[in-house]
Protein backbone atom coordinates (compact mmCIF):
# COMPACT_ATOMS: atom_id res chain seq x y z
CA UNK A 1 0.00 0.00 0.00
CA UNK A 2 3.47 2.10 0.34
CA UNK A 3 4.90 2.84 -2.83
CA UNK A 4 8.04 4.06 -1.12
CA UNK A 5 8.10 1.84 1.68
CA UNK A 6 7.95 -1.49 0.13
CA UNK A 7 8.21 -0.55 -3.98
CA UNK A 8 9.36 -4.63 -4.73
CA UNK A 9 5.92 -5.45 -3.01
CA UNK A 10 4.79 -3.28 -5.79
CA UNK A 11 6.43 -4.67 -8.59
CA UNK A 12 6.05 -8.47 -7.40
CA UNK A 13 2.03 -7.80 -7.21
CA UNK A 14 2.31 -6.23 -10.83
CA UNK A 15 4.23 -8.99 -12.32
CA UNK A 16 1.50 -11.21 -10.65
CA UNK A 17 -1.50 -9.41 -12.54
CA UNK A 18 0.97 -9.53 -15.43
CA UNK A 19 0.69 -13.34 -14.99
CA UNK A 20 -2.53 -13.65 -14.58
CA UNK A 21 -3.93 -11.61 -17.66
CA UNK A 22 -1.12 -13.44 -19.43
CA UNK A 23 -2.55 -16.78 -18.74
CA UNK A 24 -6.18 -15.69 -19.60
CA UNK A 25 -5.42 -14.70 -22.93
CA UNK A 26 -3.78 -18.13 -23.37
CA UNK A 27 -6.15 -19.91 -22.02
């Protein structure tokens, strides 16, 4: 929820939705 406490939480929960859309389209 803090940008500029925790910014890899940040990036680890984006590359997560990345996944996620990623694997919808596939499937």
């Amino acid at each position: 929820m803090l940008p500029h406490h925790l910014p890899s939480k940040i990036t680890t929960k984006k590359l997560i939705s990345l996944s996620i859309i990623m694997i919808t389209i596939i499937r």
